[in-house]
PDB file of N, CA and C in Angstrom:
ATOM      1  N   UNK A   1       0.825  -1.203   0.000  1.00  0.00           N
ATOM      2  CA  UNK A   1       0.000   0.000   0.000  1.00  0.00           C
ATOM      3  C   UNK A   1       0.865   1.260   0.000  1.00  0.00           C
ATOM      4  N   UNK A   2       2.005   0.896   0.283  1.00  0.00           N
ATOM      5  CA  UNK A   2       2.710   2.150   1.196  1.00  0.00           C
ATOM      6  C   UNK A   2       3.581   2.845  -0.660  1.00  0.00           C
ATOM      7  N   UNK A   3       3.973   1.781  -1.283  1.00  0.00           N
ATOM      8  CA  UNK A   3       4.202   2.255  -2.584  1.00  0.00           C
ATOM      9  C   UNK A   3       3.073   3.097  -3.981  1.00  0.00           C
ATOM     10  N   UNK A   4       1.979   2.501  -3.646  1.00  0.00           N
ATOM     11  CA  UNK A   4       0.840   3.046  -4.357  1.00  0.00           C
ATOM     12  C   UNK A   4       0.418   4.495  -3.724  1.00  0.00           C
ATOM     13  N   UNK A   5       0.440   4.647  -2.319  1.00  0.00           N
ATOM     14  CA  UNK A   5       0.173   6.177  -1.965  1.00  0.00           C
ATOM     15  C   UNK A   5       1.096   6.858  -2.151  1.00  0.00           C
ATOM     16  N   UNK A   6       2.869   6.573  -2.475  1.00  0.00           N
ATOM     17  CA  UNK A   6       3.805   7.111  -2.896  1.00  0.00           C
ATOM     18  C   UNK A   6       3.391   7.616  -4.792  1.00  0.00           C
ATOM     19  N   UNK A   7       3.518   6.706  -5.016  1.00  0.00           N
ATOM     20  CA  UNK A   7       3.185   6.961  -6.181  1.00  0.00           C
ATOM     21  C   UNK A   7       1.890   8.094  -6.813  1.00  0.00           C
ATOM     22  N   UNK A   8       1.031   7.536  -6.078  1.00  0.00           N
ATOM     23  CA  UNK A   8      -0.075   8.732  -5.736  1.00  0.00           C
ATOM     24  C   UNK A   8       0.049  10.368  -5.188  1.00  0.00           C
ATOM     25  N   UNK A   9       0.605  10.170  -4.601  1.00  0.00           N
ATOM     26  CA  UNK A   9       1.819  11.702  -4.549  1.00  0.00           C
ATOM     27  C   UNK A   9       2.441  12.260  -4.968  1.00  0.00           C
ATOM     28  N   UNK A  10       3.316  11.246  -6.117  1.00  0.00           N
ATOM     29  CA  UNK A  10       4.046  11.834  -7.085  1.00  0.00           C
ATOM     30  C   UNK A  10       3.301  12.632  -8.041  1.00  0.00           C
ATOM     31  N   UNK A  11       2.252  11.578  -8.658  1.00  0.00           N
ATOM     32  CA  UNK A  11       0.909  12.043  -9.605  1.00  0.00           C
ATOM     33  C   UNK A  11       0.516  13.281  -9.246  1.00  0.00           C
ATOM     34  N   UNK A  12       0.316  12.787  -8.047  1.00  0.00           N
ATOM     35  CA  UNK A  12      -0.577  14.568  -6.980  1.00  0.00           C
ATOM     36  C   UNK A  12       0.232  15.997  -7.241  1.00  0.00           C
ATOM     37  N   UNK A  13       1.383  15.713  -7.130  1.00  0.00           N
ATOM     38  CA  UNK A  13       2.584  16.666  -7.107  1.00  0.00           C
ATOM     39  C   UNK A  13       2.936  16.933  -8.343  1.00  0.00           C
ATOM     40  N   UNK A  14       2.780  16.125  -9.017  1.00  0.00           N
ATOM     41  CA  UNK A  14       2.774  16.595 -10.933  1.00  0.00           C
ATOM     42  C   UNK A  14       1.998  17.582 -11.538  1.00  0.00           C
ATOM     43  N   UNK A  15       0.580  17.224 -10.788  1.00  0.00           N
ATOM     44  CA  UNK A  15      -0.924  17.853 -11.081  1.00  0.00           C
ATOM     45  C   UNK A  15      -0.625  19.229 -10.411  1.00  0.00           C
ATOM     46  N   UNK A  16      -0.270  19.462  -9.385  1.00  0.00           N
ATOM     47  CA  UNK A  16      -0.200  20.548  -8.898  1.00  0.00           C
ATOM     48  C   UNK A  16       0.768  21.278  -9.562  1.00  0.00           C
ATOM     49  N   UNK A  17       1.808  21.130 -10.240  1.00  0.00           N
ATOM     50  CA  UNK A  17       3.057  21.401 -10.590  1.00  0.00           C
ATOM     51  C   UNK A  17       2.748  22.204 -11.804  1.00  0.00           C
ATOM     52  N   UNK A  18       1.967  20.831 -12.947  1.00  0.00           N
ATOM     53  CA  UNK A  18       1.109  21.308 -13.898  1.00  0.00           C
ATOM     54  C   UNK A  18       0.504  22.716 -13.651  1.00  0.00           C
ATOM     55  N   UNK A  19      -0.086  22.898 -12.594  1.00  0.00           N
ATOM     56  CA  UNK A  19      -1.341  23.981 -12.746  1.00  0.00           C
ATOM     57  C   UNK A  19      -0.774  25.164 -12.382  1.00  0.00           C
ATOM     58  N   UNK A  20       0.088  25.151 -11.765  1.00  0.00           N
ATOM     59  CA  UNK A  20       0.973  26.215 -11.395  1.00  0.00           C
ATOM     60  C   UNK A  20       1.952  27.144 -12.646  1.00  0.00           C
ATOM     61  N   UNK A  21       2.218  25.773 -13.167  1.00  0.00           N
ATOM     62  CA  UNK A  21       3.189  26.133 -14.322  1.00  0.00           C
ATOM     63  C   UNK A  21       2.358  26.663 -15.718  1.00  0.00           C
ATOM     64  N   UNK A  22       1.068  25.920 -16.282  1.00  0.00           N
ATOM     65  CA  UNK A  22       0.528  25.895 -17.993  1.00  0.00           C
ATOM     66  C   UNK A  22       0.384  27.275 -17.362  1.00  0.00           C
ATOM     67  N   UNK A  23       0.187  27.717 -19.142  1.00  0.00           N
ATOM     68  CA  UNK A  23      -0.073  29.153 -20.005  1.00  0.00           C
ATOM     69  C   UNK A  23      -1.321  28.878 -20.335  1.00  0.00           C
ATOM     70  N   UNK A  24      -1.967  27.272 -20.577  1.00  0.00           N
ATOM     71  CA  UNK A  24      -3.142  27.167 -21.161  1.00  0.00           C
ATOM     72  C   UNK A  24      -4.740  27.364 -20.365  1.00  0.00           C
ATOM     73  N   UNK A  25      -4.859  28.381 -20.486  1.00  0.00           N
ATOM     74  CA  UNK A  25      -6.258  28.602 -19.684  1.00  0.00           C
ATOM     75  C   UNK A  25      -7.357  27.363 -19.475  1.00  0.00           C
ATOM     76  N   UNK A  26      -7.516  26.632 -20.677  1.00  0.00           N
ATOM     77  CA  UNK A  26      -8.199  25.445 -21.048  1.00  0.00           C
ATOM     78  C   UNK A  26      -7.922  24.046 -20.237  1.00  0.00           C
ATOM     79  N   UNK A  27      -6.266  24.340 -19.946  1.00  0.00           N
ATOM     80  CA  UNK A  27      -6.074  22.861 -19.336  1.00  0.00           C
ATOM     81  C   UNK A  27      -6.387  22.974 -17.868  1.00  0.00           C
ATOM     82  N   UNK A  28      -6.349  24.558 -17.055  1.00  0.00           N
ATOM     83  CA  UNK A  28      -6.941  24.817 -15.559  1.00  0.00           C
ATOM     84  C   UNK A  28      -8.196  23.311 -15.244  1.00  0.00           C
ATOM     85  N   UNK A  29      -8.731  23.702 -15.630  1.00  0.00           N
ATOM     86  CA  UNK A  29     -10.008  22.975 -15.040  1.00  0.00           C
ATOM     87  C   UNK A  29      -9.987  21.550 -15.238  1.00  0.00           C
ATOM     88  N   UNK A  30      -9.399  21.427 -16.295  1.00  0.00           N
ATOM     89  CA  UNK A  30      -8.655  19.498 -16.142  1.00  0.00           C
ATOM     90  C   UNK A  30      -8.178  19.191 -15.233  1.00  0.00           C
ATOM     91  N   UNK A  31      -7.005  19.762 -15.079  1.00  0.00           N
ATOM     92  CA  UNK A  31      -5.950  19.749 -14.208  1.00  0.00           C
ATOM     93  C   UNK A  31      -6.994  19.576 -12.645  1.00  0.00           C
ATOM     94  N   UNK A  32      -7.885  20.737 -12.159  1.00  0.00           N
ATOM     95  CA  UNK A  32      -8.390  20.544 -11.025  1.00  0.00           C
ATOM     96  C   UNK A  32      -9.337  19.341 -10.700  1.00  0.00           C
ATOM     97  N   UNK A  33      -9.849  19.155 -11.988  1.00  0.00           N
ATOM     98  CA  UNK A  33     -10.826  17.895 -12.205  1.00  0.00           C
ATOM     99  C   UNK A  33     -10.118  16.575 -11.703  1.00  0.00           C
ATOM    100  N   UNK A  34      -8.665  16.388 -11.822  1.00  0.00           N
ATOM    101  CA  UNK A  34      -7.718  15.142 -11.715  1.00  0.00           C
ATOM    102  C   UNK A  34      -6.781  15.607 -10.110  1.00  0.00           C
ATOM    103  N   UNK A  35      -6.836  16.677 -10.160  1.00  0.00           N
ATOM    104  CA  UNK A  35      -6.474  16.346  -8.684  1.00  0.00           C
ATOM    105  C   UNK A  35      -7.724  16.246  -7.423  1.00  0.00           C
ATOM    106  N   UNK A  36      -8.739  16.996  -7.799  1.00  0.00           N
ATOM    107  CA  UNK A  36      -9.938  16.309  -7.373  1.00  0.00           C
ATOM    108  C   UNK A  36     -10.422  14.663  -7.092  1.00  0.00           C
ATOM    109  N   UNK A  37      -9.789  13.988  -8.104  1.00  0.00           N
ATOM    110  CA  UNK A  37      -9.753  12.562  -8.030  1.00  0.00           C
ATOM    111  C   UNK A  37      -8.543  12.324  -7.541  1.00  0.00           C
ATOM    112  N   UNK A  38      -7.719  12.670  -7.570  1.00  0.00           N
ATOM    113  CA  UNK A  38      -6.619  11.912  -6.822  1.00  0.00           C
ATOM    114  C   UNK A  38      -6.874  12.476  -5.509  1.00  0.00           C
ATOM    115  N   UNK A  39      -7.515  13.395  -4.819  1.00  0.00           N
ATOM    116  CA  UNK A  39      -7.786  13.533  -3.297  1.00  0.00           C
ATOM    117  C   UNK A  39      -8.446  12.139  -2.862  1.00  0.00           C
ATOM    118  N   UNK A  40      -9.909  12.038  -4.127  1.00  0.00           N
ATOM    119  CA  UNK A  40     -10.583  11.009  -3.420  1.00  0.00           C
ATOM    120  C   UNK A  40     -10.080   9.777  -3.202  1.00  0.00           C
ATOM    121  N   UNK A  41      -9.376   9.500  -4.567  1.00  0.00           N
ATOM    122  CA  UNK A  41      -8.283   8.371  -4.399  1.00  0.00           C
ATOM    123  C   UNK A  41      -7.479   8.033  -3.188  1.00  0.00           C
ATOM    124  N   UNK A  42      -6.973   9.031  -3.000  1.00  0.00           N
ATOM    125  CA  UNK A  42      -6.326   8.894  -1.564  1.00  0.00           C
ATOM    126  C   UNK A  42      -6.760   8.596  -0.388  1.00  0.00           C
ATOM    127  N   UNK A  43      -8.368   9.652  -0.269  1.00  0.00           N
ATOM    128  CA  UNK A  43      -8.719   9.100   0.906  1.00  0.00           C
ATOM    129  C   UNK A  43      -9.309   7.592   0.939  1.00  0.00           C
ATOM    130  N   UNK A  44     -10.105   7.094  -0.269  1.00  0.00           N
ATOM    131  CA  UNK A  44     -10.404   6.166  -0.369  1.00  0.00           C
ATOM    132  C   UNK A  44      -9.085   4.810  -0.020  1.00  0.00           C
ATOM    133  N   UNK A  45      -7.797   4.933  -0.579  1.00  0.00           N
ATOM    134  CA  UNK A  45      -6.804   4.015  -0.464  1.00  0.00           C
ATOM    135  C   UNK A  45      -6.676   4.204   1.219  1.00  0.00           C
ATOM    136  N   UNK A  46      -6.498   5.075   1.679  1.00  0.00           N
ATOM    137  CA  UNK A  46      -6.265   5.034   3.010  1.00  0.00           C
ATOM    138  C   UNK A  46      -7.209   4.639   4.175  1.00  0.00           C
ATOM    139  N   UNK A  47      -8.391   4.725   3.566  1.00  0.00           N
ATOM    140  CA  UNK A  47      -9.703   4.279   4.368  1.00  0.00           C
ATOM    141  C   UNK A  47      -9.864   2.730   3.982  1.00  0.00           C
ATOM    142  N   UNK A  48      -9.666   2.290   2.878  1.00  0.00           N
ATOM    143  CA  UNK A  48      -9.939   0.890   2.963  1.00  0.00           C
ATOM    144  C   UNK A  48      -8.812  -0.451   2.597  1.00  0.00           C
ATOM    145  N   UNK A  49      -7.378   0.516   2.480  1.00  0.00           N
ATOM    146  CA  UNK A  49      -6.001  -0.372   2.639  1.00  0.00           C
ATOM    147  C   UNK A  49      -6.319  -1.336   1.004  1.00  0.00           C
ATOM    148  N   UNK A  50      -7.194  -0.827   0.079  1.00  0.00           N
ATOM    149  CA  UNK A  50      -7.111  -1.720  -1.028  1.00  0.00           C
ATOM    150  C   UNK A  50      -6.724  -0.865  -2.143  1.00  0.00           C
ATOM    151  N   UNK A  51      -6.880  -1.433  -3.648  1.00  0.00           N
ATOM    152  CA  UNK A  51      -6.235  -0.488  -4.271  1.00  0.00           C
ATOM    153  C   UNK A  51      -8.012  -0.865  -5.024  1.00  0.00           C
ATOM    154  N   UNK A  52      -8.447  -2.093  -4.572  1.00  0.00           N
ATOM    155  CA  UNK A  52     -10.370  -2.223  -5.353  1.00  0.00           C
ATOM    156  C   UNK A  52     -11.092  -1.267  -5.254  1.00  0.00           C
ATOM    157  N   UNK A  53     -10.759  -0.438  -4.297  1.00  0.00           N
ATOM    158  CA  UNK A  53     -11.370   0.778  -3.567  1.00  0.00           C
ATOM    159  C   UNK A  53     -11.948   1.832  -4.665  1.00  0.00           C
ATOM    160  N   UNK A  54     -10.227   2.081  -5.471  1.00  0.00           N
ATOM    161  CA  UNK A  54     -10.410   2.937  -6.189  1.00  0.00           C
ATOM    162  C   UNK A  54     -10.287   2.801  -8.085  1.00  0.00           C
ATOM    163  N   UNK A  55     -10.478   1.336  -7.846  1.00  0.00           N
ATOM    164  CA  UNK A  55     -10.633   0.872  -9.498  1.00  0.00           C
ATOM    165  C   UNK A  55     -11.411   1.298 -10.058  1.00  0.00           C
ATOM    166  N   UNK A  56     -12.673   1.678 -10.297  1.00  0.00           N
ATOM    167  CA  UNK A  56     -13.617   2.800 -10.426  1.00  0.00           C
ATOM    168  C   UNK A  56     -13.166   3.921 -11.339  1.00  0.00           C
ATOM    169  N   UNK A  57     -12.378   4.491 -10.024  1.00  0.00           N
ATOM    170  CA  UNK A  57     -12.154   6.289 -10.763  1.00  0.00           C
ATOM    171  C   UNK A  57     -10.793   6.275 -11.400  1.00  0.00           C
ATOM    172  N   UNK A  58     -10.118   4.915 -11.420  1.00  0.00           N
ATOM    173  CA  UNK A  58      -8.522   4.896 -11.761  1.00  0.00           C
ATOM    174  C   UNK A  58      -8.864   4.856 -13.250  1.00  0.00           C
ATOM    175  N   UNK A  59     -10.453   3.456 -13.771  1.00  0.00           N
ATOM    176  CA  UNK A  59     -10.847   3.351 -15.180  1.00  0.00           C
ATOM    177  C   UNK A  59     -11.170   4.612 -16.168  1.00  0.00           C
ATOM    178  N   UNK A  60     -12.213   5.584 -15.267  1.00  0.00           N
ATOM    179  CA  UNK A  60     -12.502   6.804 -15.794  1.00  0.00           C
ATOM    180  C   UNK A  60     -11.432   8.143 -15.782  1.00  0.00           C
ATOM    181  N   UNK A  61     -10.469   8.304 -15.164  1.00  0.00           N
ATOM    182  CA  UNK A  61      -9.330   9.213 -14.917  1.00  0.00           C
ATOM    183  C   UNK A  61      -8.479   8.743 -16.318  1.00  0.00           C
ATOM    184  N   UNK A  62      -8.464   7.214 -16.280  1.00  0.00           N
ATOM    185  CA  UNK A  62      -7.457   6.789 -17.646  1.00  0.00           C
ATOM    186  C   UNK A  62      -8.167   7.353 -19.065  1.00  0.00           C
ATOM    187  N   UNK A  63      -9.753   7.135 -19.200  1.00  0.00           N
ATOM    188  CA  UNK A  63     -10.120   7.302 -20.502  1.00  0.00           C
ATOM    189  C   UNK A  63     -10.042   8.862 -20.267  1.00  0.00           C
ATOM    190  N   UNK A  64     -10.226   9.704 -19.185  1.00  0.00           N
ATOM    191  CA  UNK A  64     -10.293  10.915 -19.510  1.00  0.00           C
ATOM    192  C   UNK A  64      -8.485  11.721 -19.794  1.00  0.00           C
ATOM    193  N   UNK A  65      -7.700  10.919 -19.262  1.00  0.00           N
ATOM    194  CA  UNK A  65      -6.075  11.120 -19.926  1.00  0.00           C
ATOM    195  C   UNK A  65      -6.342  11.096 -21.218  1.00  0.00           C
ATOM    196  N   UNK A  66      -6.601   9.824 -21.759  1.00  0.00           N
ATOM    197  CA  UNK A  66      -6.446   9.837 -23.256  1.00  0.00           C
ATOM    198  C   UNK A  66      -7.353  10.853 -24.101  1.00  0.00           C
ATOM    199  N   UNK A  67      -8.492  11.135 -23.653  1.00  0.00           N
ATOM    200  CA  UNK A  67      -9.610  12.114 -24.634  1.00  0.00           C
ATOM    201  C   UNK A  67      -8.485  13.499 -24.272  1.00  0.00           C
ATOM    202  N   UNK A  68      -7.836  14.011 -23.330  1.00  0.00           N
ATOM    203  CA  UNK A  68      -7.680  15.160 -23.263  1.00  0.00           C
ATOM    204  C   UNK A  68      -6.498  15.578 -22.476  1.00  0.00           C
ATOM    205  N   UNK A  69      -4.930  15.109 -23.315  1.00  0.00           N
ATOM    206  CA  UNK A  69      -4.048  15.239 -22.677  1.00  0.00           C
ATOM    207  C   UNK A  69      -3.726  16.606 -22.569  1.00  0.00           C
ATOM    208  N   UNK A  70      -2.749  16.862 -21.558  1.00  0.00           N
ATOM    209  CA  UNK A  70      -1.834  17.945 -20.927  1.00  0.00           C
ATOM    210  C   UNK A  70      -0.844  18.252 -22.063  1.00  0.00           C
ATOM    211  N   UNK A  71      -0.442  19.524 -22.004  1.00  0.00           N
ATOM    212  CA  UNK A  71       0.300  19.916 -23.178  1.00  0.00           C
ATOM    213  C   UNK A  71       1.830  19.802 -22.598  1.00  0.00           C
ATOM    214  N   UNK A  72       2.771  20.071 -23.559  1.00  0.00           N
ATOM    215  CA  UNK A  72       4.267  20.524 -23.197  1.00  0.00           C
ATOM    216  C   UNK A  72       4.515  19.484 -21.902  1.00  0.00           C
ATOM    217  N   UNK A  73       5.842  19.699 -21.511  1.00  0.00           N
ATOM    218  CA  UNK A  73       6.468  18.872 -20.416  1.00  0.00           C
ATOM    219  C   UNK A  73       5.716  18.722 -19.620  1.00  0.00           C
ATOM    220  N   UNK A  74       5.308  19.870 -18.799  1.00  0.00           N
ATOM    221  CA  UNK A  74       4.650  19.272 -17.822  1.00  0.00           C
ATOM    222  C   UNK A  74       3.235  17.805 -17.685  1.00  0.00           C
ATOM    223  N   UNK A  75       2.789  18.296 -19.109  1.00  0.00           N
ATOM    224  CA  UNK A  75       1.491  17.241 -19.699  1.00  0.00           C
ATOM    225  C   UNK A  75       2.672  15.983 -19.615  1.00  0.00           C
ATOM    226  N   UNK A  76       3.556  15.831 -20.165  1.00  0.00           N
ATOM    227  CA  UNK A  76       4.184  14.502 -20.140  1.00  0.00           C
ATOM    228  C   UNK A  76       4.529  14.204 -19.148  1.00  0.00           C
ATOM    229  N   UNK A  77       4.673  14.686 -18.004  1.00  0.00           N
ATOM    230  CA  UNK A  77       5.598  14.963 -16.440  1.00  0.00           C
ATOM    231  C   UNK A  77       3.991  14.004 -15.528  1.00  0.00           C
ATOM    232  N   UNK A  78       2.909  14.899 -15.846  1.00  0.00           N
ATOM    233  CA  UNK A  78       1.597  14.097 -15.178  1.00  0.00           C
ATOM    234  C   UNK A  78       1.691  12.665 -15.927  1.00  0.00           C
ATOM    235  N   UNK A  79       1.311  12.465 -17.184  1.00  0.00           N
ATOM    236  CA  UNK A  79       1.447  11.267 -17.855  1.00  0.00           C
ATOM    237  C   UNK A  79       2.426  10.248 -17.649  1.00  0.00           C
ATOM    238  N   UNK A  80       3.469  10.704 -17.271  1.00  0.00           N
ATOM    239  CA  UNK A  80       4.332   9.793 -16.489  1.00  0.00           C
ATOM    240  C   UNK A  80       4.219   8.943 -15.179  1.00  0.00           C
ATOM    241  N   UNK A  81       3.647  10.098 -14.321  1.00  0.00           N
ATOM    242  CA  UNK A  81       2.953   9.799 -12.645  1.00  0.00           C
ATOM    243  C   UNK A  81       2.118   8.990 -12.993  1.00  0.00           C
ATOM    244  N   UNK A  82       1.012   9.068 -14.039  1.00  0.00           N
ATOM    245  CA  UNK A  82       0.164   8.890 -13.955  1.00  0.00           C
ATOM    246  C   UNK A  82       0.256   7.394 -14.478  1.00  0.00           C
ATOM    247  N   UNK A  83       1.330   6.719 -15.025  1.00  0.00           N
ATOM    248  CA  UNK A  83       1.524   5.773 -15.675  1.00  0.00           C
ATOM    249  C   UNK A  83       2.265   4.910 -14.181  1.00  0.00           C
ATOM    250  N   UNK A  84       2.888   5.176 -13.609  1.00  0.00           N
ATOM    251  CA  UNK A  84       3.579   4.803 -12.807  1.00  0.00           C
ATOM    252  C   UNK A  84       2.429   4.585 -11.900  1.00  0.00           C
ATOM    253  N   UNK A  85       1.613   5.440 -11.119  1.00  0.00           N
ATOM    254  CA  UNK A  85       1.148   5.010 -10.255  1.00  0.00           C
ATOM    255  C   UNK A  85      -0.143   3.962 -10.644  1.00  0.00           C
ATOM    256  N   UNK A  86      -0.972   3.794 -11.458  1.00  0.00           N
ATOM    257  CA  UNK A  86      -1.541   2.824 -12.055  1.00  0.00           C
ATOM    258  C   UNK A  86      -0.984   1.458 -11.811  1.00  0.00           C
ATOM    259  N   UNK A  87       0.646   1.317 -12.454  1.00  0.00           N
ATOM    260  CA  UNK A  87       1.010  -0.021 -12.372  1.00  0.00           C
ATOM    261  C   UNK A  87       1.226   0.131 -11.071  1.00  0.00           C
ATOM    262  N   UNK A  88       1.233   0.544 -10.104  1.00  0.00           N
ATOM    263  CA  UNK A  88       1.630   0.029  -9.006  1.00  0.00           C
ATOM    264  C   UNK A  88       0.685   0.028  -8.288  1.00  0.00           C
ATOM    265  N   UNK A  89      -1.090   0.325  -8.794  1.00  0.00           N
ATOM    266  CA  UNK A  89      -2.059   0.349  -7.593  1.00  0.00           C
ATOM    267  C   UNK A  89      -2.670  -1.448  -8.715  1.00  0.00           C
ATOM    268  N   UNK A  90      -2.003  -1.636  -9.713  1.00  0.00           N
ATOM    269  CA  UNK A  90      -2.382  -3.063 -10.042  1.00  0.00           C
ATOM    270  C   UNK A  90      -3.594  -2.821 -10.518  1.00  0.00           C
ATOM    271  N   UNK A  91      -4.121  -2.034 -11.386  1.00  0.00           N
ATOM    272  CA  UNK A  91      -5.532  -2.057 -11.656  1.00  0.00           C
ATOM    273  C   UNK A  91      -5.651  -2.371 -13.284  1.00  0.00           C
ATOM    274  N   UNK A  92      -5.802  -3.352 -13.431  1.00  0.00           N
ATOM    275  CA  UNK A  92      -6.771  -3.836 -15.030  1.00  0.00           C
ATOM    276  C   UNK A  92      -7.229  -2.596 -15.827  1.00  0.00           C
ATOM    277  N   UNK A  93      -6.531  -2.300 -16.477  1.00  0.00           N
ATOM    278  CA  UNK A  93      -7.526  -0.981 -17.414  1.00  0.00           C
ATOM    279  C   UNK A  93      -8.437  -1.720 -18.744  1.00  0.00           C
TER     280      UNK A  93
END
């Protein structure tokens, strides 16, 4: 567990990083939309020690990566987290 909420932090810390950093007015509200889910994610992993918890919003967070990626480095910087922490919460996409 203790690697998947790491990883989940990293993601978290990307997202935030992201929003701080884009020029793109458009990607704001993505960006808050996905760290919005990674809050719940979190609390959910920590409330029920599984990663089943949050298979759910891990399926819909993935299709919404692909319809509407992040631009420039930082878009690849989340996409990275975001790849990493997946394989390590073990979830079937």
């Amino acid at each position: 567990m203790e690697e998947i909420l790491n990883k989940l932090t990293g993601y978290t810390f990307a997202l935030r990083d992201a929003l701080e950093r884009t020029n793109e007015a458009n990607e704001r509200p993505k960006i808050t939309k996905h760290l919005a889910a990674a809050a719940e994610m979190y609390a959910l992993l920590y409330m029920h020690q599984t990663s089943d918890a949050i298979a759910h919003i891990v399926k819909v967070e993935n299709r919404i990566h692909g319809w509407s990626y992040l631009s420039g480095k930082n878009g690849e910087k989340v996409t990275k987290k975001w790849i990493e922490f997946v394989d390590a919460a073990g979830i079937e996409l």
